[in-house]
PDB file of N, CA and C in Angstrom:
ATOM      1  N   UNK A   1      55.468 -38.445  -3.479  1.00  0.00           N
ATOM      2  CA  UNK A   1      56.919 -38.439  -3.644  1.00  0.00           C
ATOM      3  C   UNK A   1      57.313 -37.308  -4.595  1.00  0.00           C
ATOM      4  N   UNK A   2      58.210 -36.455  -4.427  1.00  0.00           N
ATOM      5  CA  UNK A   2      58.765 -35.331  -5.216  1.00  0.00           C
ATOM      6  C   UNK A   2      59.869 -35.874  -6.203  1.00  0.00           C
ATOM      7  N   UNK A   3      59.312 -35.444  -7.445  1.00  0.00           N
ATOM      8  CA  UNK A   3      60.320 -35.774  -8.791  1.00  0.00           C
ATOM      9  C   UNK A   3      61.467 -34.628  -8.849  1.00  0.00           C
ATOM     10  N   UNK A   4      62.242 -34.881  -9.568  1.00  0.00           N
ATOM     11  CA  UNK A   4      63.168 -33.830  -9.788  1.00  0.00           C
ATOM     12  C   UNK A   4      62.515 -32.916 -10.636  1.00  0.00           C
ATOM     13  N   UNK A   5      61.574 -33.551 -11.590  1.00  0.00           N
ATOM     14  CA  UNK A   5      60.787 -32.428 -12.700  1.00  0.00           C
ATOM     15  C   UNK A   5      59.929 -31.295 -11.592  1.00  0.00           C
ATOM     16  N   UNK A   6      59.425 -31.970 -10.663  1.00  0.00           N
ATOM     17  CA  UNK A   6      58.384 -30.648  -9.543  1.00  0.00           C
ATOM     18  C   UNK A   6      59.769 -29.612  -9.263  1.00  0.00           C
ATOM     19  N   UNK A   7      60.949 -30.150  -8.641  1.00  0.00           N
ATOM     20  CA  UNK A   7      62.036 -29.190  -8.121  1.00  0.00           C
ATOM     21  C   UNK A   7      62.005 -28.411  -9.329  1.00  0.00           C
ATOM     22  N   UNK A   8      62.527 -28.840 -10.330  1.00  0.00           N
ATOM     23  CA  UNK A   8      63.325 -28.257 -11.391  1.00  0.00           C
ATOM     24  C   UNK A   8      61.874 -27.212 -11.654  1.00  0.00           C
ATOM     25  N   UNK A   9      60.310 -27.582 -11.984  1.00  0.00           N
ATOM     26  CA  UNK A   9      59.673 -26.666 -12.333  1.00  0.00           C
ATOM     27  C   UNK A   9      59.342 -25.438 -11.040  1.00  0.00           C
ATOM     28  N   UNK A  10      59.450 -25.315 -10.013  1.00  0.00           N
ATOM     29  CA  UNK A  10      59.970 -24.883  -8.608  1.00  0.00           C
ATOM     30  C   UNK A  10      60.581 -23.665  -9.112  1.00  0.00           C
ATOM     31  N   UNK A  11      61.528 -24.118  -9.941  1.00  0.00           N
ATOM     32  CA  UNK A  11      63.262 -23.524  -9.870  1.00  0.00           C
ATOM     33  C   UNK A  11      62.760 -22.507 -10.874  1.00  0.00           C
ATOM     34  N   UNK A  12      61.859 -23.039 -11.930  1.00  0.00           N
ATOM     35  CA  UNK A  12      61.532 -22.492 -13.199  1.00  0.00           C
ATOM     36  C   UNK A  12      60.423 -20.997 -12.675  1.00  0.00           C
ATOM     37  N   UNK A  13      60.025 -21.222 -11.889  1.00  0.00           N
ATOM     38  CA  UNK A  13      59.010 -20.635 -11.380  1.00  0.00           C
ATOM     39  C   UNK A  13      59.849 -19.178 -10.158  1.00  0.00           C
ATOM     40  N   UNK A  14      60.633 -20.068 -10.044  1.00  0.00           N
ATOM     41  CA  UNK A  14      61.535 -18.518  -9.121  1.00  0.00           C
ATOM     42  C   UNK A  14      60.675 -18.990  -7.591  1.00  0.00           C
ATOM     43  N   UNK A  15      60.212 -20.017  -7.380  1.00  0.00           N
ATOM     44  CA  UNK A  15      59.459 -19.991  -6.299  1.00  0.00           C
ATOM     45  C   UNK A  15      60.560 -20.938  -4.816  1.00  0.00           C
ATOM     46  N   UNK A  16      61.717 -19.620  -4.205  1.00  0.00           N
ATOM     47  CA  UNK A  16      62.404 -20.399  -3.296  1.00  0.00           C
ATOM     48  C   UNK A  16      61.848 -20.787  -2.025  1.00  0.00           C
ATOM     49  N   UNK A  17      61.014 -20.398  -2.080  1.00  0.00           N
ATOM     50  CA  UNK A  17      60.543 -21.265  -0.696  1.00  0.00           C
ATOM     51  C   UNK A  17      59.664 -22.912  -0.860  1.00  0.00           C
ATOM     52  N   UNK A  18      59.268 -23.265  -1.965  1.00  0.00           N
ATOM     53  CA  UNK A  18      59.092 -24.214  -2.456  1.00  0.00           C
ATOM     54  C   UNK A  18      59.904 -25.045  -2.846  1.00  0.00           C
ATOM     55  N   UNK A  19      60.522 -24.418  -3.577  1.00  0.00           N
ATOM     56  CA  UNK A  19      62.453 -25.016  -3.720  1.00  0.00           C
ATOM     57  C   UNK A  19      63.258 -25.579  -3.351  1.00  0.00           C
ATOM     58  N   UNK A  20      63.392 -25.134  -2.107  1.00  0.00           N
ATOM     59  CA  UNK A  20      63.749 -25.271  -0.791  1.00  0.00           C
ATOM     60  C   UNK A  20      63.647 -26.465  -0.390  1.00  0.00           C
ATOM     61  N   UNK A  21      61.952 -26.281   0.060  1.00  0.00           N
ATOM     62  CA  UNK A  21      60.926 -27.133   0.773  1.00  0.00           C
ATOM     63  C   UNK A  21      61.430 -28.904  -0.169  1.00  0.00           C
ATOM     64  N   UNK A  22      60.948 -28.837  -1.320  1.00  0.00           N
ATOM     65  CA  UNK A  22      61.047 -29.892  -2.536  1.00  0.00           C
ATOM     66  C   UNK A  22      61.809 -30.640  -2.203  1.00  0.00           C
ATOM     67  N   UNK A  23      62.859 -29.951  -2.119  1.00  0.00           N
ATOM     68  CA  UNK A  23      64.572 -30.787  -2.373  1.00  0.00           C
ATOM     69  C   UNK A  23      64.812 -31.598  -1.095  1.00  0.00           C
ATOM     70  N   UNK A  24      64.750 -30.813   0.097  1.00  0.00           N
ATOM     71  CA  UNK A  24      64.774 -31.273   0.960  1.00  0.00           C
ATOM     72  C   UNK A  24      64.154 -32.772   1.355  1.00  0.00           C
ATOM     73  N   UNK A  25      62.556 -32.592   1.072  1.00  0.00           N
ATOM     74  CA  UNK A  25      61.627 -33.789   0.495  1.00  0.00           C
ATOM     75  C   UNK A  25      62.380 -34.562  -0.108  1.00  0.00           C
ATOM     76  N   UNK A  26      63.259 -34.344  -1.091  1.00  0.00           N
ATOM     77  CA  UNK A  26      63.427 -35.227  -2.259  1.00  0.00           C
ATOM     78  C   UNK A  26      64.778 -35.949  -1.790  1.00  0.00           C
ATOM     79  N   UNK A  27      65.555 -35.338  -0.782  1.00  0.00           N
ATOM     80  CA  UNK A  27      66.624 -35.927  -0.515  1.00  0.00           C
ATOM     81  C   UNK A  27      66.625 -36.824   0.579  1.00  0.00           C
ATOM     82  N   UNK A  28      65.719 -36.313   1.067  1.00  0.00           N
ATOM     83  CA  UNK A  28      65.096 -37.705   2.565  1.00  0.00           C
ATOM     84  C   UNK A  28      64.680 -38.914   1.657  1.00  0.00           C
ATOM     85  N   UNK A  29      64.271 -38.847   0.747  1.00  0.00           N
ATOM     86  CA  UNK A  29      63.583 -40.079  -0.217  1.00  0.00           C
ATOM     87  C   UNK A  29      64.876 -40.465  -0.990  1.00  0.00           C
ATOM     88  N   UNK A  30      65.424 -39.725  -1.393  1.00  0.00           N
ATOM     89  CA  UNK A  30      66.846 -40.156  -2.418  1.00  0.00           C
ATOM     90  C   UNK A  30      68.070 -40.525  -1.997  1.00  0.00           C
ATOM     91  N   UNK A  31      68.698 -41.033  -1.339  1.00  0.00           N
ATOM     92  CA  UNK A  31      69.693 -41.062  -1.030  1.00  0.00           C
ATOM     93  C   UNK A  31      70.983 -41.183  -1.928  1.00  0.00           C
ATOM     94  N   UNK A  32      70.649 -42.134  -3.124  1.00  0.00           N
ATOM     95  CA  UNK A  32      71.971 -42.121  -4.166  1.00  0.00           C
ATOM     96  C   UNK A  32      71.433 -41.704  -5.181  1.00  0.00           C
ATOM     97  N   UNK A  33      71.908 -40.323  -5.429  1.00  0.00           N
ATOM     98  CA  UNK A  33      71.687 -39.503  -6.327  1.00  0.00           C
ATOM     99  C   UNK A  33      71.664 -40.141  -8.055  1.00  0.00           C
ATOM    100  N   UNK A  34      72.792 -41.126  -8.159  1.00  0.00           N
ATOM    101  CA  UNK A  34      73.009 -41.280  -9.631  1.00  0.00           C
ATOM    102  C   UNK A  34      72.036 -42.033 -10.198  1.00  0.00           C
ATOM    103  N   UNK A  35      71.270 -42.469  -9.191  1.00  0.00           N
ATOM    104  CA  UNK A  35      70.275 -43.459  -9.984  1.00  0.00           C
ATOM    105  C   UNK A  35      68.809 -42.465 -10.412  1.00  0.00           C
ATOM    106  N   UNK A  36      69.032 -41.110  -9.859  1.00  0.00           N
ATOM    107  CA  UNK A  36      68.171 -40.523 -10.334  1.00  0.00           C
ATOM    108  C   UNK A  36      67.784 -40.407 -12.047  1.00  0.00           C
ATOM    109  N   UNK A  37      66.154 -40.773 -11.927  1.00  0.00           N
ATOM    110  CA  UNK A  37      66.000 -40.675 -13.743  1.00  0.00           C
ATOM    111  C   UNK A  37      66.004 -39.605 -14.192  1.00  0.00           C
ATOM    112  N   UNK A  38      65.909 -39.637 -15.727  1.00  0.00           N
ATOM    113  CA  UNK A  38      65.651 -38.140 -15.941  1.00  0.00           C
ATOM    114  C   UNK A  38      64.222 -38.045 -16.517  1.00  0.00           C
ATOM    115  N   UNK A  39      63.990 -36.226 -15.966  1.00  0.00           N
ATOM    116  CA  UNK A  39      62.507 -36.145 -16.587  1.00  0.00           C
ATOM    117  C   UNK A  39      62.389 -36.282 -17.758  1.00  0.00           C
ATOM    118  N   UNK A  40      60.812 -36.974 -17.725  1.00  0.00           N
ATOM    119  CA  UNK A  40      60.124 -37.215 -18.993  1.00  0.00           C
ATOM    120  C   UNK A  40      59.363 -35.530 -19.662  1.00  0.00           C
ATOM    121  N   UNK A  41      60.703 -35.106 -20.415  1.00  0.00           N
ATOM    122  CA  UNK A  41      59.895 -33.884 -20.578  1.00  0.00           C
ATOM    123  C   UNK A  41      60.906 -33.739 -21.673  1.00  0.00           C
ATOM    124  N   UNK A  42      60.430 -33.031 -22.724  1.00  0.00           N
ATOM    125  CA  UNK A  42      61.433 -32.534 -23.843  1.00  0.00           C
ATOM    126  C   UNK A  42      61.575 -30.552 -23.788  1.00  0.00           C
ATOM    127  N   UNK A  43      61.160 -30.167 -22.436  1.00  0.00           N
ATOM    128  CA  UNK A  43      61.216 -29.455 -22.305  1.00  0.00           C
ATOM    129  C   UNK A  43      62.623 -29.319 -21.531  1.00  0.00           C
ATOM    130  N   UNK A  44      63.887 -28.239 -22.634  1.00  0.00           N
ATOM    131  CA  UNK A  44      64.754 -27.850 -22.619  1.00  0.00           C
ATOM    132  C   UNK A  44      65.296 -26.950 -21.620  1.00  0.00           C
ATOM    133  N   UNK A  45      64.138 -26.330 -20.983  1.00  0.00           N
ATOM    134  CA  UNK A  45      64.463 -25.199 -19.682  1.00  0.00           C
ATOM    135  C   UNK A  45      64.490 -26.186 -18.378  1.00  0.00           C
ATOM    136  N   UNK A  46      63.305 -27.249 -18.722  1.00  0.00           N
ATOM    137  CA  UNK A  46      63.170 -28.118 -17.115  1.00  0.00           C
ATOM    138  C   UNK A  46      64.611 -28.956 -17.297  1.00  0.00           C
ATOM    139  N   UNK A  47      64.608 -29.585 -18.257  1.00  0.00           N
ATOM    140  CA  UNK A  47      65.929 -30.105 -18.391  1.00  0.00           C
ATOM    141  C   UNK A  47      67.243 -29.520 -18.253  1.00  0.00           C
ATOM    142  N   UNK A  48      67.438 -28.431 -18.620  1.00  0.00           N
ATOM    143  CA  UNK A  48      68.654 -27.494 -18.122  1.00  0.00           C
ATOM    144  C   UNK A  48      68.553 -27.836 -16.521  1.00  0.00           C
ATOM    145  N   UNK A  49      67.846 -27.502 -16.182  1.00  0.00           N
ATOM    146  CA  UNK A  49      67.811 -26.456 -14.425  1.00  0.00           C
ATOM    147  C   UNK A  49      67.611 -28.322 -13.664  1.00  0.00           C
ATOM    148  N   UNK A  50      66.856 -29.406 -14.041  1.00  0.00           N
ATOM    149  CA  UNK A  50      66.953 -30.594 -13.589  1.00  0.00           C
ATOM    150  C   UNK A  50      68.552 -31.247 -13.545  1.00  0.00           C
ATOM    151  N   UNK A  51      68.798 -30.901 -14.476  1.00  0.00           N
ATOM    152  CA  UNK A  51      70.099 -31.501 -14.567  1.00  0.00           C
ATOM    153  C   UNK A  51      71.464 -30.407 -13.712  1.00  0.00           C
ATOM    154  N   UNK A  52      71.324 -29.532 -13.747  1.00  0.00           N
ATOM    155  CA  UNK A  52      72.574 -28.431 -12.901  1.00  0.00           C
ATOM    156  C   UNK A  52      72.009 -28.703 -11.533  1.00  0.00           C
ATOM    157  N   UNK A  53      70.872 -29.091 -11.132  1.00  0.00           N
ATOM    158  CA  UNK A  53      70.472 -29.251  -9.751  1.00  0.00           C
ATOM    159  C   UNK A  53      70.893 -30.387  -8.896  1.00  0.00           C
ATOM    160  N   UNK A  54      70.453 -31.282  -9.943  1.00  0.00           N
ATOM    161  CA  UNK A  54      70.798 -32.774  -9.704  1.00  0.00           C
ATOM    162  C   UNK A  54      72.512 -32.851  -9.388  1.00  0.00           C
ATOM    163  N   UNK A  55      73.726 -32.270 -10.478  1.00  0.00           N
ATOM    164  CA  UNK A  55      74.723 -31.806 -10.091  1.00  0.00           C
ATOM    165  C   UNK A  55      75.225 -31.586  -9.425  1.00  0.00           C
ATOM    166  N   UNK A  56      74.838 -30.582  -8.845  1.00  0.00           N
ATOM    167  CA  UNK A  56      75.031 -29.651  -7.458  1.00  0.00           C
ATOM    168  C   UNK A  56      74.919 -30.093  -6.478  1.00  0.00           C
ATOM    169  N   UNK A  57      73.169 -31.116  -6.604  1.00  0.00           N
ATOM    170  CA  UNK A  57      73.445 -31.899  -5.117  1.00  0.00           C
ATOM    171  C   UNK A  57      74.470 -32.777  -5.181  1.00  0.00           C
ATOM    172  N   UNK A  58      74.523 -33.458  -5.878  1.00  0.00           N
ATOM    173  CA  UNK A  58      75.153 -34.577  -6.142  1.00  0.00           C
ATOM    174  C   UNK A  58      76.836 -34.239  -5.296  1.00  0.00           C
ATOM    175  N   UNK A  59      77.086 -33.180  -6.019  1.00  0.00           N
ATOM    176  CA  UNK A  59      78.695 -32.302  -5.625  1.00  0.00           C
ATOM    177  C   UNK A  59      78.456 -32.265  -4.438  1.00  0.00           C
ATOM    178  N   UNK A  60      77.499 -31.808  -3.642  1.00  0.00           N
ATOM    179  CA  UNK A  60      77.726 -31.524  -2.690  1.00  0.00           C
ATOM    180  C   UNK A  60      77.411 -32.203  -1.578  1.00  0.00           C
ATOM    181  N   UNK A  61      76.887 -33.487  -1.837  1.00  0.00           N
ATOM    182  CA  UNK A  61      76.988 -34.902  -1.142  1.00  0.00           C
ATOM    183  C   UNK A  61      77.962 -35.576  -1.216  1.00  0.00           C
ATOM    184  N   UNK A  62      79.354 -35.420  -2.234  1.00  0.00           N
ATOM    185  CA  UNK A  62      79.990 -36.597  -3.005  1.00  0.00           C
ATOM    186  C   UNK A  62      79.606 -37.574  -2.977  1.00  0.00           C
ATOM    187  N   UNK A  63      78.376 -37.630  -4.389  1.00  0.00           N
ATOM    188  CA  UNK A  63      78.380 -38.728  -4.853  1.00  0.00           C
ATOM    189  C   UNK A  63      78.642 -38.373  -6.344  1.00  0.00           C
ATOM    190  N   UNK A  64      78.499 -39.422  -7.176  1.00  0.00           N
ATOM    191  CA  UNK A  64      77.870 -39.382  -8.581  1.00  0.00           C
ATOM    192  C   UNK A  64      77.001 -38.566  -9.167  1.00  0.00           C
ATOM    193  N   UNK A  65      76.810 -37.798 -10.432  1.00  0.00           N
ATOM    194  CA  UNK A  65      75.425 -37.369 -10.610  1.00  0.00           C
ATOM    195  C   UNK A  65      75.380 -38.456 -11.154  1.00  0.00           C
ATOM    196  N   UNK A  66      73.536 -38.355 -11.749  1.00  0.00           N
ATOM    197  CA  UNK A  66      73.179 -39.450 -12.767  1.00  0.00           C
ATOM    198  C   UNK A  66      74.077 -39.493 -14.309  1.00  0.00           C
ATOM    199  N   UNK A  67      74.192 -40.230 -15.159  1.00  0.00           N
ATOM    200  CA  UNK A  67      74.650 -40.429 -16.370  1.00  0.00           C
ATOM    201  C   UNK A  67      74.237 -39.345 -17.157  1.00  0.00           C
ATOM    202  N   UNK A  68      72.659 -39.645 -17.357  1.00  0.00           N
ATOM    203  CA  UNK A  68      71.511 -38.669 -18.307  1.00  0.00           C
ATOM    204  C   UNK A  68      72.020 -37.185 -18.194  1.00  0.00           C
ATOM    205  N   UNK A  69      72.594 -36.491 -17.239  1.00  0.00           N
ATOM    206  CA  UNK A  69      72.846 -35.315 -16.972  1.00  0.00           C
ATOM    207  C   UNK A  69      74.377 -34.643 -18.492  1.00  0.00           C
ATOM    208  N   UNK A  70      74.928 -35.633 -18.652  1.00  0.00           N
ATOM    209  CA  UNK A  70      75.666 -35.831 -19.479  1.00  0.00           C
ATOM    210  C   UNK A  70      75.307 -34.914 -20.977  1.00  0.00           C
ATOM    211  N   UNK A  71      74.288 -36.163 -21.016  1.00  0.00           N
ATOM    212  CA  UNK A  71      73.078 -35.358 -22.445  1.00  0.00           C
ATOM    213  C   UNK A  71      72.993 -34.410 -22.616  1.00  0.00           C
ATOM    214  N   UNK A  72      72.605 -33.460 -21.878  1.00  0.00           N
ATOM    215  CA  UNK A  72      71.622 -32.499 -21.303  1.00  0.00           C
ATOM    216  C   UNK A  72      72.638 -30.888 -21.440  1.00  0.00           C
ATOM    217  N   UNK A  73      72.066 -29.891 -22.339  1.00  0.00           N
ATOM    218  CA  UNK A  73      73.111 -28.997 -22.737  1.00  0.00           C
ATOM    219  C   UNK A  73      72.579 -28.077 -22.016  1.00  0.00           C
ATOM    220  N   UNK A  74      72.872 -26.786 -22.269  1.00  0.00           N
ATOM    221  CA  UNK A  74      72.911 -25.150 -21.392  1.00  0.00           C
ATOM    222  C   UNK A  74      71.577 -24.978 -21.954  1.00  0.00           C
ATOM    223  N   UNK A  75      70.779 -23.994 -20.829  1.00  0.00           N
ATOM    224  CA  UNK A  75      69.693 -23.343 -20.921  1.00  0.00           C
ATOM    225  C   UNK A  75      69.797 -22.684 -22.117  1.00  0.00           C
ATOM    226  N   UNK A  76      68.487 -22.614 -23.308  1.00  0.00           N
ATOM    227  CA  UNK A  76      68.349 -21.479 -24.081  1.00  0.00           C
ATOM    228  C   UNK A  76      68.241 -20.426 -24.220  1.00  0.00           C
ATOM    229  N   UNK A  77      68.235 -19.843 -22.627  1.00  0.00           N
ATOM    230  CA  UNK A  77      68.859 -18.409 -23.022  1.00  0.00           C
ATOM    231  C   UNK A  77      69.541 -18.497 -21.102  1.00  0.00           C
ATOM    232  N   UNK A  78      69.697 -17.379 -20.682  1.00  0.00           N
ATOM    233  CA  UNK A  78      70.492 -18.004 -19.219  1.00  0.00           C
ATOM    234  C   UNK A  78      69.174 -17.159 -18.384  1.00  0.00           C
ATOM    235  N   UNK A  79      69.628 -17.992 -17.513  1.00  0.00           N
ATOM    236  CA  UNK A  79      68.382 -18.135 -16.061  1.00  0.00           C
ATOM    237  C   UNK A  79      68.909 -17.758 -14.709  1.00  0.00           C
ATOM    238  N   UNK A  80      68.457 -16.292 -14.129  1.00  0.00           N
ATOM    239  CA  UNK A  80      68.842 -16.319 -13.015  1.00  0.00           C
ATOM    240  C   UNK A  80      67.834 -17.137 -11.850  1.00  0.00           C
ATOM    241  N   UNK A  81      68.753 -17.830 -11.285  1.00  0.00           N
ATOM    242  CA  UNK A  81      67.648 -18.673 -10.065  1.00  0.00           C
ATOM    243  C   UNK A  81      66.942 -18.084  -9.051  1.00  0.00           C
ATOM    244  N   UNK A  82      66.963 -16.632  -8.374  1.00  0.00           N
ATOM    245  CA  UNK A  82      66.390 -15.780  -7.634  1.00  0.00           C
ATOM    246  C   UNK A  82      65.536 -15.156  -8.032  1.00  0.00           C
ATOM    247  N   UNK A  83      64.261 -14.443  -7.865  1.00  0.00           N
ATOM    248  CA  UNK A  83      63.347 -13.465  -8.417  1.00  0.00           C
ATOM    249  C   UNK A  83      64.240 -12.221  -7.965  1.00  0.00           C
ATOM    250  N   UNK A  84      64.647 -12.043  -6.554  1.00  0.00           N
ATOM    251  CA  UNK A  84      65.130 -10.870  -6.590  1.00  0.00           C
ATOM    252  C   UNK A  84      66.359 -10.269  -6.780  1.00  0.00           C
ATOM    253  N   UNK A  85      67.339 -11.177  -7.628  1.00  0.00           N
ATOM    254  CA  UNK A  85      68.092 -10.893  -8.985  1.00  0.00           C
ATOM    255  C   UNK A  85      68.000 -10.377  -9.534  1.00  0.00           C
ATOM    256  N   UNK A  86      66.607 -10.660 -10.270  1.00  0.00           N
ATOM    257  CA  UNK A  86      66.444  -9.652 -11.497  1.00  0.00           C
ATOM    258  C   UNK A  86      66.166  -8.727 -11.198  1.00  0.00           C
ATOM    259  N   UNK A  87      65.475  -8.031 -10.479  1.00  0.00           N
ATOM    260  CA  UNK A  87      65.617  -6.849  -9.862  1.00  0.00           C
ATOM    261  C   UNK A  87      66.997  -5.992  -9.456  1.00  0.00           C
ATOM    262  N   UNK A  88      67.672  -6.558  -8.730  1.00  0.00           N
ATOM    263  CA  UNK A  88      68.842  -5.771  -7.682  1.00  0.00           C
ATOM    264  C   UNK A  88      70.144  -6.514  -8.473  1.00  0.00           C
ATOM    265  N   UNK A  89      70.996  -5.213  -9.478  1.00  0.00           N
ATOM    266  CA  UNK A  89      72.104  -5.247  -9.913  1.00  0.00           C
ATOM    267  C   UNK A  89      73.086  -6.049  -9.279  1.00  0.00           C
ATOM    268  N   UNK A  90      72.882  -5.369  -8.177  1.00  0.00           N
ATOM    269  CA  UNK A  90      74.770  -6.406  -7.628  1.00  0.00           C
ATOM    270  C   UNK A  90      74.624  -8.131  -6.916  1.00  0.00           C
ATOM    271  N   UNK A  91      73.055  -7.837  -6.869  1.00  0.00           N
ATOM    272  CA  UNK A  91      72.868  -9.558  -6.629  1.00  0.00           C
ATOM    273  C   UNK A  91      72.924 -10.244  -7.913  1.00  0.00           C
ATOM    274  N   UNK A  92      72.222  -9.816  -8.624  1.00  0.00           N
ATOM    275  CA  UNK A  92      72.446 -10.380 -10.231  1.00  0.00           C
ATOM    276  C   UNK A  92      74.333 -11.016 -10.277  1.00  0.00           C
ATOM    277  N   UNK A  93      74.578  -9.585 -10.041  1.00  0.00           N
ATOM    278  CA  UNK A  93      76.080  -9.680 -10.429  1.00  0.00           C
ATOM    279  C   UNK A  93      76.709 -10.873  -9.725  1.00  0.00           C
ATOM    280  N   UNK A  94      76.614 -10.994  -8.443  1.00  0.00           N
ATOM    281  CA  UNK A  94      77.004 -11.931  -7.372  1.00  0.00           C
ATOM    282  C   UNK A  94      76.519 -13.251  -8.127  1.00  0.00           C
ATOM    283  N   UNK A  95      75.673 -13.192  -8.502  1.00  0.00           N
ATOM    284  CA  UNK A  95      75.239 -14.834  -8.974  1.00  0.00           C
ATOM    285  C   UNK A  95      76.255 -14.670 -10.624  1.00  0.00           C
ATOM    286  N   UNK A  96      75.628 -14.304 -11.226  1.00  0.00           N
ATOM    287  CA  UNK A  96      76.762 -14.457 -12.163  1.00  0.00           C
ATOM    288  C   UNK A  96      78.313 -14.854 -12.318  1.00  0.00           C
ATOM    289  N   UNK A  97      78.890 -14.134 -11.302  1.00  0.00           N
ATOM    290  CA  UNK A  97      79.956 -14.297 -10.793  1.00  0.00           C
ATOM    291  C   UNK A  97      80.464 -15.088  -9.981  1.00  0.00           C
ATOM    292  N   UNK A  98      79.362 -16.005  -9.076  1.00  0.00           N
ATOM    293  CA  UNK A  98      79.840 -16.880  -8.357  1.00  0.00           C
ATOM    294  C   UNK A  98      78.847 -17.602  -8.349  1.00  0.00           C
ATOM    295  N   UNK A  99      77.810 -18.291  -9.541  1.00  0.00           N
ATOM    296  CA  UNK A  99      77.253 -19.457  -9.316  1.00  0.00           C
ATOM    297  C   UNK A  99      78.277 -20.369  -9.327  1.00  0.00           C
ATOM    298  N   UNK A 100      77.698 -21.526  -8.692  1.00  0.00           N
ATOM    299  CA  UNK A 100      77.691 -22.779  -8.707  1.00  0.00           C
ATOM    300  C   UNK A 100      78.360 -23.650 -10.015  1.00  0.00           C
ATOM    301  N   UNK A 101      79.128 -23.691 -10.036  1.00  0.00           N
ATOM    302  CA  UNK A 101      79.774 -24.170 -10.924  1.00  0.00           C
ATOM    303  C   UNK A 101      78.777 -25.488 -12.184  1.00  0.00           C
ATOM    304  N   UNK A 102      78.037 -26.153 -11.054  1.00  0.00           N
ATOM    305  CA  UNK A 102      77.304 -26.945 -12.056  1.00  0.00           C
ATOM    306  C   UNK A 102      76.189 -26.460 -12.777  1.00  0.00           C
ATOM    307  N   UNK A 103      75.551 -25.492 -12.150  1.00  0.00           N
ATOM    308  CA  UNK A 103      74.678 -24.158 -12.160  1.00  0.00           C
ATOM    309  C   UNK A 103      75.344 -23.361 -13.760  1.00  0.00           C
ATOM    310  N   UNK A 104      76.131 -22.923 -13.532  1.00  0.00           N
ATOM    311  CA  UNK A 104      76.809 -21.948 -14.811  1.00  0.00           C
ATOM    312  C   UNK A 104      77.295 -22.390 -15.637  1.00  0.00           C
ATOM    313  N   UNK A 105      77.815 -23.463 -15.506  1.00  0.00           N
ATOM    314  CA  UNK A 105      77.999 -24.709 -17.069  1.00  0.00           C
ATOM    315  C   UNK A 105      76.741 -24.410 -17.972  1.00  0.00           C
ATOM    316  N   UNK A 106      75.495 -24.133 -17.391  1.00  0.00           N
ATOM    317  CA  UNK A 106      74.069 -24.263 -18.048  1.00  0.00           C
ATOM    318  C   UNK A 106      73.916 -23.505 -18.111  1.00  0.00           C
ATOM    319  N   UNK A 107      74.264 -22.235 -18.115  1.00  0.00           N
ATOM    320  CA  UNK A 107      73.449 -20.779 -18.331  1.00  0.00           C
ATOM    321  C   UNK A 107      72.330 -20.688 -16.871  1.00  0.00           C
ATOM    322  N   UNK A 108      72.717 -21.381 -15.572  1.00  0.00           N
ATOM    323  CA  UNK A 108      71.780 -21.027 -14.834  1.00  0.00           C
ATOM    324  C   UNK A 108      72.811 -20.300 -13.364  1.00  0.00           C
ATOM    325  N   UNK A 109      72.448 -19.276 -12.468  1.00  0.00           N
ATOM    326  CA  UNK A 109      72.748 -18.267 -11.822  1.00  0.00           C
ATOM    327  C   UNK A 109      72.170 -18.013 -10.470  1.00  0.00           C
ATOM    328  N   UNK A 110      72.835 -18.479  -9.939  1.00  0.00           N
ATOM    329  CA  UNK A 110      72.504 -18.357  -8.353  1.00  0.00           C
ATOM    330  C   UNK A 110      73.420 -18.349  -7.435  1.00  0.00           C
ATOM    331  N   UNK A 111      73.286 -17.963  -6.357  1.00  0.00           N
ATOM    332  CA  UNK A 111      74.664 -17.235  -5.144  1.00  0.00           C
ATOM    333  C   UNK A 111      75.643 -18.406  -4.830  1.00  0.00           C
ATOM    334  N   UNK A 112      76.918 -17.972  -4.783  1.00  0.00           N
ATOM    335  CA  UNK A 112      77.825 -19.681  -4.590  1.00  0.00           C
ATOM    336  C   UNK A 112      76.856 -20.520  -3.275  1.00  0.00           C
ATOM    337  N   UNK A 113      76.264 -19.924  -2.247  1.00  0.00           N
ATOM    338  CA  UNK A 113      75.453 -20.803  -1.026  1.00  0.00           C
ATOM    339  C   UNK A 113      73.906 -21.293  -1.385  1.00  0.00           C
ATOM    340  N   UNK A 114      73.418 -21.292  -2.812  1.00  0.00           N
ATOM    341  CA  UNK A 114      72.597 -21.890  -3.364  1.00  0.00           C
ATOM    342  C   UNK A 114      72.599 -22.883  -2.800  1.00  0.00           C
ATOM    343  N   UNK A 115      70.946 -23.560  -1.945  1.00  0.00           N
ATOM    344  CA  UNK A 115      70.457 -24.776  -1.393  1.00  0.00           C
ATOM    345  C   UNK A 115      72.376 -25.608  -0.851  1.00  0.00           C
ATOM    346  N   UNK A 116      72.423 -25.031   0.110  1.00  0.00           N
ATOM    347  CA  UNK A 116      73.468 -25.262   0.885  1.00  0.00           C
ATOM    348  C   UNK A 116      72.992 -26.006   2.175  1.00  0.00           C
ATOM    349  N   UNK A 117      71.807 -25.785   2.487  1.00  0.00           N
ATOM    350  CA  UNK A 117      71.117 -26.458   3.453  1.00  0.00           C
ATOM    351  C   UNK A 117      71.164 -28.341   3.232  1.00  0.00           C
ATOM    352  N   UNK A 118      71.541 -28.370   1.759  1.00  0.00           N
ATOM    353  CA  UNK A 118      70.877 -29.707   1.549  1.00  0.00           C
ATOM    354  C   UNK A 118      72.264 -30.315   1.888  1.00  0.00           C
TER     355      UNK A 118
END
């Protein structure tokens, strides 16, 4: 069964085709998002990017996110979600400019059609 901590470390990793793959997994198994727990991790980056994810789906199912997401403050420094972002200026820019609203609350950066599939 896929945790939100595997997605979120996925996410951490820049690895979208895994990413992808995860969520998808994770949403055939999940159906009501809010009861999702939160990871057991005091790690502040998985927790950023777990929690704007969880969000996002959540938004974009209408449902609830979980409560715990609440807690849970902006990345310590900001995170673009693409590898090839950091590379190529005007994609950078594009994410900056039009992440995801639950995404950029956190210092995290990815194209407004971020996991749109889900």
């Amino acid at each position: 069964m896929v945790s939100l901590e595997n997605i979120a470390q996925a996410a951490l990793r820049r690895d979208g085709l895994g990413l992808r793959s995860l969520v998808q997994e994770f949403l055939r198994g999940q159906p009501k998002l809010a009861s999702v727990s939160r990871p057991q991790t005091e790690d502040q980056e998985i927790l950023g990017i777990a929690a704007g994810l969880i969000e996002l789906l959540a938004q974009r199912s209408g449902q609830a996110a979980p409560s715990w997401t609440g807690d849970i403050g902006p990345m310590p420094k900001p995170f673009v979600m693409l590898e090839a972002a950091t590379r190529m200026k005007r994609l950078r820019a594009l994410c900056e400019a039009e992440s995801p609203e639950p995404l950029r609350k956190r210092g995290l950066y990815a194209p407004p059609d971020f996991l749109t599939f889900a």
